[in-house]
Protein backbone atom coordinates (compact mmCIF):
# COMPACT_ATOMS: atom_id res chain seq x y z
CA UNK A 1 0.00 0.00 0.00
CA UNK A 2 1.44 3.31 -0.73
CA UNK A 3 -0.28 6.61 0.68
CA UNK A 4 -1.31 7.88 -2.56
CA UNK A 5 -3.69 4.87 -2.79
CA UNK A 6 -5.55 6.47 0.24
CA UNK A 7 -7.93 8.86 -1.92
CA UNK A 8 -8.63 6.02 -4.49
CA UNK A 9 -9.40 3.51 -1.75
CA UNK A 10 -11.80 5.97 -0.30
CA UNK A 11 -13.60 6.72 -3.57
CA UNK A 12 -14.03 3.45 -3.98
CA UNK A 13 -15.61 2.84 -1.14
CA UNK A 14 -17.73 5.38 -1.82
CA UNK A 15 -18.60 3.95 -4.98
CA UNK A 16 -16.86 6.97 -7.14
CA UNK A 17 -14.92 6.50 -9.92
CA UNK A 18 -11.11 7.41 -9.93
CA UNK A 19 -10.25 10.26 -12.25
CA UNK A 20 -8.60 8.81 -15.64
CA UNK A 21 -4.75 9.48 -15.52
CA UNK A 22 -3.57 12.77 -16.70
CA UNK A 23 -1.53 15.65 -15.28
CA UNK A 24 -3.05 16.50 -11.79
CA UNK A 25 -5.53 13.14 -11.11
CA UNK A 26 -4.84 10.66 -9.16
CA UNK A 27 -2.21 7.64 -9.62
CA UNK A 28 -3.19 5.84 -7.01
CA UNK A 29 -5.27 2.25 -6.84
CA UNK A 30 -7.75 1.79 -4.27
CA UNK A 31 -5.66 -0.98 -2.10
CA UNK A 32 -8.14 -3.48 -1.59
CA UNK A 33 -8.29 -4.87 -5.31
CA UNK A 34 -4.93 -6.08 -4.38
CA UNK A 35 -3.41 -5.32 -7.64
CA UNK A 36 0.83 -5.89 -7.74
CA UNK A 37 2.64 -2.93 -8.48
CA UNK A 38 5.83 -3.87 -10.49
CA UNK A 39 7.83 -0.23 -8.64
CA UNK A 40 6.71 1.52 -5.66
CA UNK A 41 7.95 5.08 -5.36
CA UNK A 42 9.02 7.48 -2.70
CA UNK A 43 9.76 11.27 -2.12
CA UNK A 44 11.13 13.17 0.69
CA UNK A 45 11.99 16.81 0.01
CA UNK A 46 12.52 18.24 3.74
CA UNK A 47 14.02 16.96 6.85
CA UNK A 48 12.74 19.78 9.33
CA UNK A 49 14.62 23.19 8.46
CA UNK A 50 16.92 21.19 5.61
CA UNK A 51 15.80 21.07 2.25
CA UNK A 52 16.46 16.90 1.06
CA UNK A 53 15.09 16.56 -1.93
CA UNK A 54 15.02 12.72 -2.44
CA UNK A 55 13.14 10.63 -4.88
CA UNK A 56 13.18 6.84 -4.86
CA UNK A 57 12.05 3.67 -6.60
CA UNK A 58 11.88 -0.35 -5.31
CA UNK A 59 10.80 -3.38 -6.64
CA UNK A 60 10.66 -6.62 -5.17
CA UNK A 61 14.28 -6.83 -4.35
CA UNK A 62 15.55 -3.34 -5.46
CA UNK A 63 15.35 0.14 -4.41
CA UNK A 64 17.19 3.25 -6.30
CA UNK A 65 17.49 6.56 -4.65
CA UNK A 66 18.16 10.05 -6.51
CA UNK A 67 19.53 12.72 -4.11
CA UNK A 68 19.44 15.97 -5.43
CA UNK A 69 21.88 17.23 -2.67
CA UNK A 70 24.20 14.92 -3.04
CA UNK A 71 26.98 15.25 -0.35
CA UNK A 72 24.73 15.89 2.30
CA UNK A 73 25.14 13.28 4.87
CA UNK A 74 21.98 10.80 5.51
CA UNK A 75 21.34 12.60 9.27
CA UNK A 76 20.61 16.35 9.24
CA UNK A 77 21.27 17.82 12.44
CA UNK A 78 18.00 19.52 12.74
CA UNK A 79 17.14 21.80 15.65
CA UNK A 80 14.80 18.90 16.87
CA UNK A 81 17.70 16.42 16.59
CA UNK A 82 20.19 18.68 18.83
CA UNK A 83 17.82 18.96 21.59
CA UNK A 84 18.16 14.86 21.78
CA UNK A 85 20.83 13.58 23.85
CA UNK A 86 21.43 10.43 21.90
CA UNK A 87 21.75 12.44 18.99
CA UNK A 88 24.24 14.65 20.43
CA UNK A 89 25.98 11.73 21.87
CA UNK A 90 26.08 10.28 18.88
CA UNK A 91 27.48 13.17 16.65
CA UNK A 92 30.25 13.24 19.80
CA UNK A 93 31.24 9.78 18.35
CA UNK A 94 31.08 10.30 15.49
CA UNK A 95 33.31 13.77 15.53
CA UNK A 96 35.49 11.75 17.73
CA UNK A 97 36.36 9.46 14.75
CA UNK A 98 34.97 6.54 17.53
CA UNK A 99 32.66 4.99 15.08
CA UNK A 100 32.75 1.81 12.80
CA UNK A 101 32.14 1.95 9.34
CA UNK A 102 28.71 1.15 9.27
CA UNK A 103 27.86 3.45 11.96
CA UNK A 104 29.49 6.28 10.37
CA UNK A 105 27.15 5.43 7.47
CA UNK A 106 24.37 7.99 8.62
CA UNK A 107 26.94 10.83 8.88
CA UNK A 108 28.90 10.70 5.82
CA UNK A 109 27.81 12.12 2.57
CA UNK A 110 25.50 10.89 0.33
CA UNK A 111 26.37 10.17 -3.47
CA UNK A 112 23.47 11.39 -6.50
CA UNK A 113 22.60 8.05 -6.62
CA UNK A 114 21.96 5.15 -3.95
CA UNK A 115 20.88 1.27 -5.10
CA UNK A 116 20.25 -1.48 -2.33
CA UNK A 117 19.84 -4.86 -2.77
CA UNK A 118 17.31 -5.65 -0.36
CA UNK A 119 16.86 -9.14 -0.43
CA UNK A 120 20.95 -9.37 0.40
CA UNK A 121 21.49 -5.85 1.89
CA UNK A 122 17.59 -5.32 3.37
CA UNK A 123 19.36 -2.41 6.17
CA UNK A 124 20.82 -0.41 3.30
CA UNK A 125 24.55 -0.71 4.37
CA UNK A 126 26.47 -1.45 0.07
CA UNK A 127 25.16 1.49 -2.25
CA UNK A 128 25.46 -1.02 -5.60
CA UNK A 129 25.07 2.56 -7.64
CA UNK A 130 28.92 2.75 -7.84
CA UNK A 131 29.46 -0.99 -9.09
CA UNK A 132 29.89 -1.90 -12.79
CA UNK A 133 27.90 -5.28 -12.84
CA UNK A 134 24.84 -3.78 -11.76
CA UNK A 135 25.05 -0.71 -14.56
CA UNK A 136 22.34 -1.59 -16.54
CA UNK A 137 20.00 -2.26 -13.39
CA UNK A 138 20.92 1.63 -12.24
CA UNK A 139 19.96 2.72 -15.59
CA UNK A 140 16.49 1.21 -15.85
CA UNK A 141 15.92 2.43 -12.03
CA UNK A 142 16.80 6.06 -13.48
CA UNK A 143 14.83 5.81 -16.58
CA UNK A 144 11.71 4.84 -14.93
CA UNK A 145 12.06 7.17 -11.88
CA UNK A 146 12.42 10.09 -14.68
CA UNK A 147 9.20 8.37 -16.01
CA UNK A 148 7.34 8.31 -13.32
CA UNK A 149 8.35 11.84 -11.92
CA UNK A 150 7.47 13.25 -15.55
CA UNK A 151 3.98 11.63 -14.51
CA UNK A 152 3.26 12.50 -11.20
CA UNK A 153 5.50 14.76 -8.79
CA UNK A 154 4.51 18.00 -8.26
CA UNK A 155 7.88 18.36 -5.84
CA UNK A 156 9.99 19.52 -8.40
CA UNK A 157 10.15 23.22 -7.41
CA UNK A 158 12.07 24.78 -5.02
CA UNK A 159 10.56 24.96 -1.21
CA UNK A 160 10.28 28.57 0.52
CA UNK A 161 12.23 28.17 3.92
CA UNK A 162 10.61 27.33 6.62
CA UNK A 163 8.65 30.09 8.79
CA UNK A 164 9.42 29.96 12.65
CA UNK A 165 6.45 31.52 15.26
CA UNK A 166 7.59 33.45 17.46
CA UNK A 167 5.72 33.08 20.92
CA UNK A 168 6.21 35.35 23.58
C-alpha cells in the first residue's frame, strides 16, 4: 500500500470513480483490489529546516534513490535532533572518529545516486550505484524514476524556507 492509494481507496468505497490518468488526477489504486505494483515510489523533500530533496524507486528486491543534494550526509542535524541527547551523543562519536564503518554510514555524505539490494542488503549498508555489474539495473531504475516523476511529482520546485512563530 502506498499513501497515494488512500484517496482512491476511499472513492471506492464510496462507490466513485477514480479520475482517468492525466496531469493532476490521481495515480493511485484503491488498495483493496490487491493489484501488484511492479515499482513503488518514494519522495522526501525536507528533513525539518533542511531542504532533502530525495526521490526513490523499489521493486521486489531493489530500491534506487536520486539525491538531489548529493553530499549531504543521511542525518541532518535539525534543531529537533540537537535537543536529543542520543543524537548529540552520537554526533560526539562520530566527531570523535569513535565509530565503525557502518555506523558512520548515517553521517557521511551521500552520493546522486543510492541502489540497495534488499533481499541481500535489506538495512541499506552497500550502495550497488557505484558498481559496474549492476550498470544496466541503475539505468532502468533512473529511466523509470524520470518516467514516473514526468507523470506525477509536483515536488519539483524549489521549497520557501521554513517560517518559525515566534511566541512570547
Amino acid at each position: 500500500i502506498s499513501f497515494v492509494d488512500l484517496g482512491p481507496q476511499i472513492l471506492a468505497w464510496a462507490g466513485v470513480r477514480v479520475p482517468e490518468t492525466s496531469p493532476g488526477a490521481m495515480h493511485g489504486r484503491p488498495f483493496l483490489e490487491r493489484t501488484r505494483r511492479d515499482y513503488v515510489y518514494a519522495a522526501r523533500d525536507r528533513i525539518d529546516e533542511f531542504p532533502d530533496r530525495q526521490r526513490a524507486v523499489r521493486d521486489h528486491r531493489y530500491k534506487y534513490i536520486h539525491n538531489d543534494y548529493p553530499g549531504m550526509p543521511g542525518v541532518m542535524r535539525t534543531e529537533f535532533r540537537q535537543n536529543l541527547s542520543i543524537m548529540r551523543s552520537l554526533a560526539a562519536e562520530f566527531e570523535a572518529g569513535r565509530m565503525n564503518k557502518v555506523q558512520r554510514l548515517w553521517f557521511e555524505p551521500r552520493g546522486v545516486e543510492e541502489l540497495y539490494d534488499l533481499k541481500r542488503d535489506p538495512d541499506e549498508l552497500t550502495n550497488l550505484a557505484i558498481e559496474p555489474n549492476h550498470a544496466k539495473r541503475l539505468e532502468q531504475f533512473r529511466d523509470d524514476t524520470i518516467t514516473e516523476l514526468k507523470r506525477t511529482d509536483a515536488g519539483l520546485v524549489d521549497q520557501l524556507p521554513p517560517v518559525r512563530l515566534i511566541t512570547n
